[in-house]
PDB file of N, CA and C in Angstrom:
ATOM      1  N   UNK A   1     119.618-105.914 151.308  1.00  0.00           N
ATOM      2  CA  UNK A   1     120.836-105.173 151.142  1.00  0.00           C
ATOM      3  C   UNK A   1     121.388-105.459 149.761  1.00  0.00           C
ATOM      4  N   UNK A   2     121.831-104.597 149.240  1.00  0.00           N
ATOM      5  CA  UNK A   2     122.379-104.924 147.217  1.00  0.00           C
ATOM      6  C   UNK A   2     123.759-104.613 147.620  1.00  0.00           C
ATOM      7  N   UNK A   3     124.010-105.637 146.664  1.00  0.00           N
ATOM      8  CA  UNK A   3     125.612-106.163 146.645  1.00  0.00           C
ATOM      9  C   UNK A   3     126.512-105.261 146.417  1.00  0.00           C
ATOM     10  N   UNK A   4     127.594-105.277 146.838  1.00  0.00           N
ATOM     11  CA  UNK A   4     128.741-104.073 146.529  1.00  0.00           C
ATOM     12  C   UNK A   4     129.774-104.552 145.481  1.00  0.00           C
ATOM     13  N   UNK A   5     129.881-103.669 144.949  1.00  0.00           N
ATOM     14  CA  UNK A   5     130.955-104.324 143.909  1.00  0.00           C
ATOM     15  C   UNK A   5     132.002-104.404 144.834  1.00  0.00           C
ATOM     16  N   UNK A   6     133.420-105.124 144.433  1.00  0.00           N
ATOM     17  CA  UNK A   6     134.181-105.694 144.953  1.00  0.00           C
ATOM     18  C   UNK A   6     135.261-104.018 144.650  1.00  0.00           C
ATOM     19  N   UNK A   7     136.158-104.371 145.621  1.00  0.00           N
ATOM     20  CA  UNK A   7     136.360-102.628 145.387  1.00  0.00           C
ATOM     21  C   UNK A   7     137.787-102.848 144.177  1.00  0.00           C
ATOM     22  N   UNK A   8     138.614-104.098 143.886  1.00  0.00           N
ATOM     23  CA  UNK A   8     139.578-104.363 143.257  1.00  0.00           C
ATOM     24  C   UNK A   8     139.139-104.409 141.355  1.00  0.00           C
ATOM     25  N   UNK A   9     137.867-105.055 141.638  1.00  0.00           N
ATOM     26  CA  UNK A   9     137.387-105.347 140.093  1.00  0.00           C
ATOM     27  C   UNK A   9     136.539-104.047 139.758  1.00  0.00           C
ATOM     28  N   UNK A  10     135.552-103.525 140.308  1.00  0.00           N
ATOM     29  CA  UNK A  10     134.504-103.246 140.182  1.00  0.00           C
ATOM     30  C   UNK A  10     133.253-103.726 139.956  1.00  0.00           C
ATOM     31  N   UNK A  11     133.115-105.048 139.768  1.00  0.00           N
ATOM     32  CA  UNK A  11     132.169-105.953 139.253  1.00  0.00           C
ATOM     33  C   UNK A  11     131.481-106.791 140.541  1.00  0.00           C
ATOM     34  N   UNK A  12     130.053-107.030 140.215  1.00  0.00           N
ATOM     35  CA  UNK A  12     129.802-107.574 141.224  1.00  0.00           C
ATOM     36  C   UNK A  12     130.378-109.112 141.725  1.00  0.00           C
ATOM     37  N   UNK A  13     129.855-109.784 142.918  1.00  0.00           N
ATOM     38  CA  UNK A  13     130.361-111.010 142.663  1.00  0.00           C
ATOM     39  C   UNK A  13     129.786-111.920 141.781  1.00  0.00           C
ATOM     40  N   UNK A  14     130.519-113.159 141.755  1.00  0.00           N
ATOM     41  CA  UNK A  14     130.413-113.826 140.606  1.00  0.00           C
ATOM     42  C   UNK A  14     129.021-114.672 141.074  1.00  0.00           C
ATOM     43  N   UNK A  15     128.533-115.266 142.454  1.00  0.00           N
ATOM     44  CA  UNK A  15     127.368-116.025 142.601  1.00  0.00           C
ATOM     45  C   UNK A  15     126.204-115.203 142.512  1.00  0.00           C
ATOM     46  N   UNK A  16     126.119-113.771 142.601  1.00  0.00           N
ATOM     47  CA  UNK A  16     125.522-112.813 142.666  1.00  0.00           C
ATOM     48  C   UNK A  16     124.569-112.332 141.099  1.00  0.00           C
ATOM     49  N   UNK A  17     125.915-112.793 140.495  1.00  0.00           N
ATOM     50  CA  UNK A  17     125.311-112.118 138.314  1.00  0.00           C
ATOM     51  C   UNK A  17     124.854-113.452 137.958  1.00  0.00           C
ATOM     52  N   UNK A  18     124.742-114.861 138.482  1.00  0.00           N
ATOM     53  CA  UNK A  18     124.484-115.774 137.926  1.00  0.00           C
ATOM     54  C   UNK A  18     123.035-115.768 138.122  1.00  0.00           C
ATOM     55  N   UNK A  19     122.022-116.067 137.358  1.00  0.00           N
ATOM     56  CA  UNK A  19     120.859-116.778 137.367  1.00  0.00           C
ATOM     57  C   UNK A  19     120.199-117.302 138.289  1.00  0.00           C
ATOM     58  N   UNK A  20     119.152-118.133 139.524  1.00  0.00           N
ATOM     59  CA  UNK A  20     119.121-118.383 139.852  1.00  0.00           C
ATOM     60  C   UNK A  20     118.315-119.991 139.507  1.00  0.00           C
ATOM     61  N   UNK A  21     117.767-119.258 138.677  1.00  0.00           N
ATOM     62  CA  UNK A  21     116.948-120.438 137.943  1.00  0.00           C
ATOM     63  C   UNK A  21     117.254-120.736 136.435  1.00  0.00           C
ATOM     64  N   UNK A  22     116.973-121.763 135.729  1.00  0.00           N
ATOM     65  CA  UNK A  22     117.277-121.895 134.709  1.00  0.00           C
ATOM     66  C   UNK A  22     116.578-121.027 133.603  1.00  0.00           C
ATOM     67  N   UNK A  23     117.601-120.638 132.825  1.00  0.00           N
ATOM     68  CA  UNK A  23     117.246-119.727 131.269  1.00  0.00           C
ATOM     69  C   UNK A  23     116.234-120.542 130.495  1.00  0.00           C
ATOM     70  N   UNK A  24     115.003-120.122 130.038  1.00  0.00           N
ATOM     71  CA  UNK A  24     114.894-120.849 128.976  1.00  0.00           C
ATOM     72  C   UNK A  24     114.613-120.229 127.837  1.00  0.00           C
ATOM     73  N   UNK A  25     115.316-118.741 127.460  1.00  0.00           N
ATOM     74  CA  UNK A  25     115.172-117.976 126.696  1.00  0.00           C
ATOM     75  C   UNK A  25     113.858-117.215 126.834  1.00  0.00           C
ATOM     76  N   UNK A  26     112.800-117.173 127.433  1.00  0.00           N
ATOM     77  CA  UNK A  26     111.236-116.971 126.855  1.00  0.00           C
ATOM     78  C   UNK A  26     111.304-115.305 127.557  1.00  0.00           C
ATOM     79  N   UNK A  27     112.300-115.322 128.161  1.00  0.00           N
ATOM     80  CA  UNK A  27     112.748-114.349 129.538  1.00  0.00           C
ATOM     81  C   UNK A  27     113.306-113.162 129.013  1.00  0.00           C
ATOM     82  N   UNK A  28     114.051-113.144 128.268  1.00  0.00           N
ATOM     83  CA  UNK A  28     115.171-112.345 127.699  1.00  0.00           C
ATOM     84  C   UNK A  28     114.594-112.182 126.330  1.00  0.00           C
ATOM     85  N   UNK A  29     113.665-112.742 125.245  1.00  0.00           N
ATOM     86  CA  UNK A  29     113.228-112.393 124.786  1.00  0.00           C
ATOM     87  C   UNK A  29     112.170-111.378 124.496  1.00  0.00           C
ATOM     88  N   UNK A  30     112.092-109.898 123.558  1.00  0.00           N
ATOM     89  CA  UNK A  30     111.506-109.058 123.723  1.00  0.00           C
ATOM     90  C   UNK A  30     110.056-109.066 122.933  1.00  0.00           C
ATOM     91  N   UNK A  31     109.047-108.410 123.275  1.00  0.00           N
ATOM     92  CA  UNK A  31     107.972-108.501 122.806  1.00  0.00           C
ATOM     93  C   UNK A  31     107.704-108.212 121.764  1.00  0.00           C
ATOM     94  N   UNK A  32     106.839-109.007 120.827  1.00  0.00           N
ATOM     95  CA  UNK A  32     106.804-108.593 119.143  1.00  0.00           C
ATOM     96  C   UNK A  32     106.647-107.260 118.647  1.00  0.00           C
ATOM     97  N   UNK A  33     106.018-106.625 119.473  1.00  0.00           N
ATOM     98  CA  UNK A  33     106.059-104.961 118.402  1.00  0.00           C
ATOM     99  C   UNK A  33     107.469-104.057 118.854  1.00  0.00           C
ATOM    100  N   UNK A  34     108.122-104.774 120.001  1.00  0.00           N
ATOM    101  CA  UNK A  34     109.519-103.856 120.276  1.00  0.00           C
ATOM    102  C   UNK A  34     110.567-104.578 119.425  1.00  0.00           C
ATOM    103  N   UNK A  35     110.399-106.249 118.860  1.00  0.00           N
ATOM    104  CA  UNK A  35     111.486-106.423 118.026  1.00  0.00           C
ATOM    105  C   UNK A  35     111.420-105.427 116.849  1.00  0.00           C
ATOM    106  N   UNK A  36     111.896-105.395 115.679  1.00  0.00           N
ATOM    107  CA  UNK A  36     112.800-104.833 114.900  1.00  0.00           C
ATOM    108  C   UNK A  36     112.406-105.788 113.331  1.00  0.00           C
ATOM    109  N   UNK A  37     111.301-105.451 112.974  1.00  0.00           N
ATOM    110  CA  UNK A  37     111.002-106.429 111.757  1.00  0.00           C
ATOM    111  C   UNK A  37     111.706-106.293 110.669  1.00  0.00           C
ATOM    112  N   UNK A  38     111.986-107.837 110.196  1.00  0.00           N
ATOM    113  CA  UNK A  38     112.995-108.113 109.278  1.00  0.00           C
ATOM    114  C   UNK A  38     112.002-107.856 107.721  1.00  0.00           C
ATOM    115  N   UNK A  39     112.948-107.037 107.099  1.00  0.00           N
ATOM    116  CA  UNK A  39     112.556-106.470 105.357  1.00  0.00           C
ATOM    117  C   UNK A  39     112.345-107.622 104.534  1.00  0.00           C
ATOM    118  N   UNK A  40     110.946-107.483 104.359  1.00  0.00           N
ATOM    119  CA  UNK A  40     110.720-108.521 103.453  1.00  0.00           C
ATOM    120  C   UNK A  40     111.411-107.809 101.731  1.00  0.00           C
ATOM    121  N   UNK A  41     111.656-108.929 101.561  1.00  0.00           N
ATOM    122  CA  UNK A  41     112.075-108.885  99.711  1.00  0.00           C
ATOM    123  C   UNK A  41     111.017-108.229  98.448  1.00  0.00           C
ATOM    124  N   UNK A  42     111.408-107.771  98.240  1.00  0.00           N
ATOM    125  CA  UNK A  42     110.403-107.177  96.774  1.00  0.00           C
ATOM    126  C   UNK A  42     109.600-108.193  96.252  1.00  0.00           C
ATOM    127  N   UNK A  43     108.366-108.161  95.934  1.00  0.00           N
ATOM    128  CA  UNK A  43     107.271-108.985  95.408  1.00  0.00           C
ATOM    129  C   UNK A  43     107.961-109.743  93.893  1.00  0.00           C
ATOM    130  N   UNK A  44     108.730-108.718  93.456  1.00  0.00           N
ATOM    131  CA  UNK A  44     109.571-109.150  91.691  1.00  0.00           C
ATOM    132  C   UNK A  44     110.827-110.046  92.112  1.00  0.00           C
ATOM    133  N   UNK A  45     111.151-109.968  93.479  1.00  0.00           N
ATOM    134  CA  UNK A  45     112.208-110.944  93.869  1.00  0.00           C
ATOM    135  C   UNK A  45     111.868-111.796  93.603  1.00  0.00           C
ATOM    136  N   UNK A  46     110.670-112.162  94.391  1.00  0.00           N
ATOM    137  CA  UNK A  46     109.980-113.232  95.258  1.00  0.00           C
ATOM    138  C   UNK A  46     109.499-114.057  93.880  1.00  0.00           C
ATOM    139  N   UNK A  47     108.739-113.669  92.836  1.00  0.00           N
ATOM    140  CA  UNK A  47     108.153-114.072  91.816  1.00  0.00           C
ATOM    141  C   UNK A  47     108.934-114.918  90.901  1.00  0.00           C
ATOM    142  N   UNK A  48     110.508-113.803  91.121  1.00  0.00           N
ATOM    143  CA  UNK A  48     111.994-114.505  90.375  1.00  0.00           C
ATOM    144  C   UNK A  48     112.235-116.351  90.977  1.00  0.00           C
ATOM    145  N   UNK A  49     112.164-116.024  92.089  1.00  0.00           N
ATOM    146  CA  UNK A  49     111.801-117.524  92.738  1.00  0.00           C
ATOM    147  C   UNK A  49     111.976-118.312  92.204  1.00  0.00           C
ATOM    148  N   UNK A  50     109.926-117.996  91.934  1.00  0.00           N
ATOM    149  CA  UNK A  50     109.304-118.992  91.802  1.00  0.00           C
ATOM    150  C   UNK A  50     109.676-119.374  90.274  1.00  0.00           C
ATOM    151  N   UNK A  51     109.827-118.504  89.304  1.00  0.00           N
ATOM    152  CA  UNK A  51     110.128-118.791  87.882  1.00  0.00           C
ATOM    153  C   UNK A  51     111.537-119.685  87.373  1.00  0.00           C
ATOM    154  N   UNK A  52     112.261-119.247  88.247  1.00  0.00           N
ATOM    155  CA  UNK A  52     113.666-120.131  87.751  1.00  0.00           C
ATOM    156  C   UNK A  52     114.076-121.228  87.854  1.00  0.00           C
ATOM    157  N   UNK A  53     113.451-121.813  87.905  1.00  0.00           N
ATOM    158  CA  UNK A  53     113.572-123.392  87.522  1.00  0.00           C
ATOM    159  C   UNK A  53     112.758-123.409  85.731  1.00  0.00           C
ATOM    160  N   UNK A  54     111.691-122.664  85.852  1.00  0.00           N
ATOM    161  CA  UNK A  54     111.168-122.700  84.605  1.00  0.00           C
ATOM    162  C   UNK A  54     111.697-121.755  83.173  1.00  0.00           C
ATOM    163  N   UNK A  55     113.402-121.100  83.712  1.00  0.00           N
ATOM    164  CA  UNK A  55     113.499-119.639  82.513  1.00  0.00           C
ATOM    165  C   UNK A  55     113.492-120.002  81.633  1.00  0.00           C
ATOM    166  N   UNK A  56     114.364-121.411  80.980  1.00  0.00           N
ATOM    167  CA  UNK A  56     114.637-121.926  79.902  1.00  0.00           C
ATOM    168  C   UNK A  56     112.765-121.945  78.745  1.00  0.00           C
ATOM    169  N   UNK A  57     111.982-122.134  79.276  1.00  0.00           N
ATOM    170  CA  UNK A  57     110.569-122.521  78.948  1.00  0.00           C
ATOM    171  C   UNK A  57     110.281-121.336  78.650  1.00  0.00           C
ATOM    172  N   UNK A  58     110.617-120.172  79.769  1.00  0.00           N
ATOM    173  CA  UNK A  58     109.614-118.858  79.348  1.00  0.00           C
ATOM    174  C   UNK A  58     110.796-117.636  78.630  1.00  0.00           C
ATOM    175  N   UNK A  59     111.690-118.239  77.996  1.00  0.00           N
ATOM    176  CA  UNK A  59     112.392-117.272  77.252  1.00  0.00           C
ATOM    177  C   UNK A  59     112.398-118.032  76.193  1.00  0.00           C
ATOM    178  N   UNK A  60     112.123-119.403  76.037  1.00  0.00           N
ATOM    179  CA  UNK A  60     111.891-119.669  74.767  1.00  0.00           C
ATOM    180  C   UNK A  60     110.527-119.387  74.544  1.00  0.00           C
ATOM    181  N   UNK A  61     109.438-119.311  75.197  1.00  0.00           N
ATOM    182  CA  UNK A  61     107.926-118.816  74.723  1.00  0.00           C
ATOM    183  C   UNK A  61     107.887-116.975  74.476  1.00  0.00           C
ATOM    184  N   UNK A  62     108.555-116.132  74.930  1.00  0.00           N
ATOM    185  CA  UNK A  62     108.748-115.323  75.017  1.00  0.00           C
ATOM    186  C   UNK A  62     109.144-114.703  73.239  1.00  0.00           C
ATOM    187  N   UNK A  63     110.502-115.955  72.836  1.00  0.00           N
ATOM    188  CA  UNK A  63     110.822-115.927  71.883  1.00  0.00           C
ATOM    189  C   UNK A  63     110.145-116.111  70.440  1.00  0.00           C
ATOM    190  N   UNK A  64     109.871-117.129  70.715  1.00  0.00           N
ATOM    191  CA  UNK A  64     108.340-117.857  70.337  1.00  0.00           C
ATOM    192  C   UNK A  64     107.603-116.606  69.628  1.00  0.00           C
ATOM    193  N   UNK A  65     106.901-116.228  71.011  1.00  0.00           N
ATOM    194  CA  UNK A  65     105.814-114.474  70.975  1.00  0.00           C
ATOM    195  C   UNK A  65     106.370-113.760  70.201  1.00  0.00           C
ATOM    196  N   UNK A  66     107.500-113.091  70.056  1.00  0.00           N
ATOM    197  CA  UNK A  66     107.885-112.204  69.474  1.00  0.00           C
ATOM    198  C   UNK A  66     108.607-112.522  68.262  1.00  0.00           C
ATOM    199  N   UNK A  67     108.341-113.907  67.411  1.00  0.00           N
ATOM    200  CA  UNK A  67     108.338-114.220  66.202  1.00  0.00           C
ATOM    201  C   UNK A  67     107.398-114.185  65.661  1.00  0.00           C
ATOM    202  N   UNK A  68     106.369-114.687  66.483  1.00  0.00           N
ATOM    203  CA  UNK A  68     105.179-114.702  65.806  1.00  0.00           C
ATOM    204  C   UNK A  68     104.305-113.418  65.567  1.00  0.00           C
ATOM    205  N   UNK A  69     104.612-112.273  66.428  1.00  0.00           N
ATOM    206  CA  UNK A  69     104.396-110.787  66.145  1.00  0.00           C
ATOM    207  C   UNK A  69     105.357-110.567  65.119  1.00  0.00           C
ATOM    208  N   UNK A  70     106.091-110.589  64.730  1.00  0.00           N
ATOM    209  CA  UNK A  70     106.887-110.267  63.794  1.00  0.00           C
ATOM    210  C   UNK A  70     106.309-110.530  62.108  1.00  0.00           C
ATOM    211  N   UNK A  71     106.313-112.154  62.229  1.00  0.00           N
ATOM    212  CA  UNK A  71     105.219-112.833  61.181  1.00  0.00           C
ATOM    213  C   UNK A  71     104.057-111.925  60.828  1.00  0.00           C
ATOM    214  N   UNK A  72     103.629-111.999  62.196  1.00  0.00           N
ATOM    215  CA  UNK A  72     101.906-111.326  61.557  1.00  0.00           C
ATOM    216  C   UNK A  72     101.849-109.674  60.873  1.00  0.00           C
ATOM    217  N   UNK A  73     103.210-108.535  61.596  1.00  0.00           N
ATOM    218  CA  UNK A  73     103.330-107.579  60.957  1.00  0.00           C
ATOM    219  C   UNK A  73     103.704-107.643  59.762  1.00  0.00           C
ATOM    220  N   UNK A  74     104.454-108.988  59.336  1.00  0.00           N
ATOM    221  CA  UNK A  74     104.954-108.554  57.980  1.00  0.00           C
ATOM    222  C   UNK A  74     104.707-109.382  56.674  1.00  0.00           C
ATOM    223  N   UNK A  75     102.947-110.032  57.260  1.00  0.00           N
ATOM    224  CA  UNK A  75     102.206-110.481  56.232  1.00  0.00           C
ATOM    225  C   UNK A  75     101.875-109.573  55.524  1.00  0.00           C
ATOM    226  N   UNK A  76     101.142-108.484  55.940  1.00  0.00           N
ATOM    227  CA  UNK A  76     100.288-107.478  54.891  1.00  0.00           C
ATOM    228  C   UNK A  76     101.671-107.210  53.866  1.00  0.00           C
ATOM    229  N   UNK A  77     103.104-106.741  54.725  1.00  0.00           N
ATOM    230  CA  UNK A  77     103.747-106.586  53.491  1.00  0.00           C
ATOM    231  C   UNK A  77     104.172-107.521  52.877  1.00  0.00           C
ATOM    232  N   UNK A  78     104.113-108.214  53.038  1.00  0.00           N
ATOM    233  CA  UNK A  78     104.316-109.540  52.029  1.00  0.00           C
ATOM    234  C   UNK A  78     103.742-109.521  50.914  1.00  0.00           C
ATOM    235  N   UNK A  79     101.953-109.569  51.631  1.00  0.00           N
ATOM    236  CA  UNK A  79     101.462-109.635  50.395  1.00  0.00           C
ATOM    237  C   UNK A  79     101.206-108.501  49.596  1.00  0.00           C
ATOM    238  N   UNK A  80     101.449-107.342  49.863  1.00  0.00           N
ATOM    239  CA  UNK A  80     101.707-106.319  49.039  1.00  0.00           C
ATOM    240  C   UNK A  80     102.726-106.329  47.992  1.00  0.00           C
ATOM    241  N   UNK A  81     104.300-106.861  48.475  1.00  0.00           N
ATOM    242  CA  UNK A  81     104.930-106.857  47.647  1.00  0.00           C
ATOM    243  C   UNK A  81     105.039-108.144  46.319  1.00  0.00           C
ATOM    244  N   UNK A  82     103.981-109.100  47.092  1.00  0.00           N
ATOM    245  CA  UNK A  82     103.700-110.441  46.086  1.00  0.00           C
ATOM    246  C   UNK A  82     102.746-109.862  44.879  1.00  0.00           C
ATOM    247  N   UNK A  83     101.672-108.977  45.211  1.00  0.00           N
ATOM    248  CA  UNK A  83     100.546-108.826  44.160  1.00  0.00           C
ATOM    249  C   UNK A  83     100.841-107.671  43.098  1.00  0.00           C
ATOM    250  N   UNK A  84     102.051-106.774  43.593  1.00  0.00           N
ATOM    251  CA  UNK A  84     102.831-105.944  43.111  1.00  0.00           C
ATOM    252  C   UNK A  84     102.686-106.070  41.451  1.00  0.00           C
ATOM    253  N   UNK A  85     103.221-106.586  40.999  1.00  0.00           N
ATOM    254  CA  UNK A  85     103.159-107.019  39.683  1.00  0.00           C
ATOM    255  C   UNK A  85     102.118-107.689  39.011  1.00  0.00           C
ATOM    256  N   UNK A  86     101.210-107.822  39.498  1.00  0.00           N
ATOM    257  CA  UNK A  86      99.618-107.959  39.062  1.00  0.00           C
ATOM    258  C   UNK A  86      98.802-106.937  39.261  1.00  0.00           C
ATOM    259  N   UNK A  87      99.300-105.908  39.882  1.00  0.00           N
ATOM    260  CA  UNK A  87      97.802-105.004  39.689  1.00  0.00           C
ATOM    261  C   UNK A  87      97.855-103.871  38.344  1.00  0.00           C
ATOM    262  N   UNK A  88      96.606-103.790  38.450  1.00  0.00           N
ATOM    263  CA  UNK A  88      96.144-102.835  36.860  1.00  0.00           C
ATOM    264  C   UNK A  88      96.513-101.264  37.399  1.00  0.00           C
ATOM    265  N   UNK A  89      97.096-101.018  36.547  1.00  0.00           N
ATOM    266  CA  UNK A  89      97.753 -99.502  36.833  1.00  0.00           C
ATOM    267  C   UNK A  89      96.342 -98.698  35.513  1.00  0.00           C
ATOM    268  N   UNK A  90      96.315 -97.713  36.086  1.00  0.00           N
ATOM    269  CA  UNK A  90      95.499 -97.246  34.923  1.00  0.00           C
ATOM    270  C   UNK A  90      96.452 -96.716  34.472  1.00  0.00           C
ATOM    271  N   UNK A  91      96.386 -95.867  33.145  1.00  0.00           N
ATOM    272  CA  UNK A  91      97.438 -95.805  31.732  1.00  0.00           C
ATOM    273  C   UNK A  91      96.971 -94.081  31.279  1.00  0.00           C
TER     274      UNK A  91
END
């Protein structure tokens, strides 16, 4: 026979909604492909991570790099404008 709600509350009785045995969660938990998977973070997050402890290192190498590209573009003119005044012009 199933319980009647109580006709004042509407709710069933109170020894009735309790448990009979102990919870141990494993029960009420839903099965892995009906949970609701949590969004993993962007791979460039994730990478940010791992780098920041090290930024100080790779923005000074960074810096570094892009002096030393700088240097190497502006040897040839260098030495263009060094030999400038030594070369033979024909007349």
């Amino acid at each position: 026979m199933a319980a009647s709600p109580h006709a004042d509350t509407g709710r069933l009785p109170l020894d009735e909604t309790s448990p009979t045995e102990p919870s141990t969660g494993l029960a009420d938990r839903r099965p892995q492909e009906d949970q609701p998977q949590a969004a993993e973070p962007p791979a460039w997050r994730v990478l940010l991570a791992y780098a920041r402890p090290y930024r100080l290192t790779l923005i000074g190498g960074g810096l570094l790099s892009l002096a030393t590209g700088a240097v190497g573009l502006a040897l040839p003119l260098a030495g263009a404008l060094a030999t400038r005044p030594y070369q033979i012009r024909p007349e």
